[in-house]
C-alpha atoms as a PDB file:
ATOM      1  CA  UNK A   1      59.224  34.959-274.681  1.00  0.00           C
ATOM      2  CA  UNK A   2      56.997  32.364-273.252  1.00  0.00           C
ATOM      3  CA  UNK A   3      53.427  32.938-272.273  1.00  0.00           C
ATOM      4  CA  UNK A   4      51.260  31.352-269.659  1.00  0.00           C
ATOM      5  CA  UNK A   5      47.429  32.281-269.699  1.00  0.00           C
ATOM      6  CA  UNK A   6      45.004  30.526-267.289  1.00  0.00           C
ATOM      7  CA  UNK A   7      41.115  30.492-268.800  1.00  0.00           C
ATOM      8  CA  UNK A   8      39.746  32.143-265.562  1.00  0.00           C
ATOM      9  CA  UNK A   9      36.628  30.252-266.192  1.00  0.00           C
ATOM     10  CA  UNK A  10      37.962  27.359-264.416  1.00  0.00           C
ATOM     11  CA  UNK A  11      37.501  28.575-261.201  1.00  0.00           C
ATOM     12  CA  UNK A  12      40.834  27.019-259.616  1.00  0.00           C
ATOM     13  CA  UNK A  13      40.558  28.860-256.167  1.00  0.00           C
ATOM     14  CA  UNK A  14      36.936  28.077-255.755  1.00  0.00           C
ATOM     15  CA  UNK A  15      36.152  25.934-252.863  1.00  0.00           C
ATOM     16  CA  UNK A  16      33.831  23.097-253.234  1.00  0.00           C
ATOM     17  CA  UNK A  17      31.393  24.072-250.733  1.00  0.00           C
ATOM     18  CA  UNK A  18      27.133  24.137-250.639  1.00  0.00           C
ATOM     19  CA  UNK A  19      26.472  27.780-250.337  1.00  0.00           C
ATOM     20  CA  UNK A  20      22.741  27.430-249.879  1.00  0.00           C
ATOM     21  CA  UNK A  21      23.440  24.816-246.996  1.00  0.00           C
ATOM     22  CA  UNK A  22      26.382  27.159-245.379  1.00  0.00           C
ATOM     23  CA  UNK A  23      23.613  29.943-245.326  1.00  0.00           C
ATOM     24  CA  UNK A  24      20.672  27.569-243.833  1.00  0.00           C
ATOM     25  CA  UNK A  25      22.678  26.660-241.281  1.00  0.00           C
ATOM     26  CA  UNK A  26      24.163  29.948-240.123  1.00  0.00           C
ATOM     27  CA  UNK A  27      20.616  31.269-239.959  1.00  0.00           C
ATOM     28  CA  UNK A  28      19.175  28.258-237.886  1.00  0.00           C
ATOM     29  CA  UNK A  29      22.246  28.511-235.319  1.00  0.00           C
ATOM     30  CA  UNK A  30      21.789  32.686-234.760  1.00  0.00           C
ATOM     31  CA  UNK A  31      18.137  31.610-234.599  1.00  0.00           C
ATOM     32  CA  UNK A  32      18.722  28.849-231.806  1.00  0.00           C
ATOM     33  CA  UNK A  33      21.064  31.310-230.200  1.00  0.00           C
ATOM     34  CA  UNK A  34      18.715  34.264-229.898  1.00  0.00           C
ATOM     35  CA  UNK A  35      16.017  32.108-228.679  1.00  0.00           C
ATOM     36  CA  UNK A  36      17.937  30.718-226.065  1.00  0.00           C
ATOM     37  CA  UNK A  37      18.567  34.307-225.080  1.00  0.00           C
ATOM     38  CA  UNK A  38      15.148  35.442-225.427  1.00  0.00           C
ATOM     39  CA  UNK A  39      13.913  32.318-222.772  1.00  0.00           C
ATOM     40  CA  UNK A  40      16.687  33.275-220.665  1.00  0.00           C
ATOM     41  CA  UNK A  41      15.590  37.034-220.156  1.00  0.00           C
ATOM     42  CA  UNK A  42      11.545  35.950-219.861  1.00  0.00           C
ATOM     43  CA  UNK A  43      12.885  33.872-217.042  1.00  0.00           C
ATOM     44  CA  UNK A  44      15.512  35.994-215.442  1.00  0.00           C
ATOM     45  CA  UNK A  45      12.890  38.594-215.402  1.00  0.00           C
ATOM     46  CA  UNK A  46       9.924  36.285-213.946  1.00  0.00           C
ATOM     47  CA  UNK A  47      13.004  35.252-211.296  1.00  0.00           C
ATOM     48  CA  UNK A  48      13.467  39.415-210.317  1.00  0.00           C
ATOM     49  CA  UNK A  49       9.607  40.616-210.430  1.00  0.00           C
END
């Protein structure tokens, strides 16, 4: 019987991606899109008062 054993530690299905930068981004892009929907309320509501 022949056996095949993969050392798990080489991480074969990892992808090669920045984490930190993937989560600094995602942060600064729901930022910019709440602002943008913040401003848009103030003036909506300066526009109906």
């Amino acid at each position: 019987m022949k056996a095949s054993t993969v050392d798990p530690r080489e991480h074969v299905n990892e992808e090669p991606r920045n984490d930190f930068s993937d989560t600094f981004m995602g942060f600064n892009v729901m930022f910019g899109f709440m602002a943008v929907v913040f401003f848009g309320m103030v003036i909506i509501k300066f526009i109906i008062s």
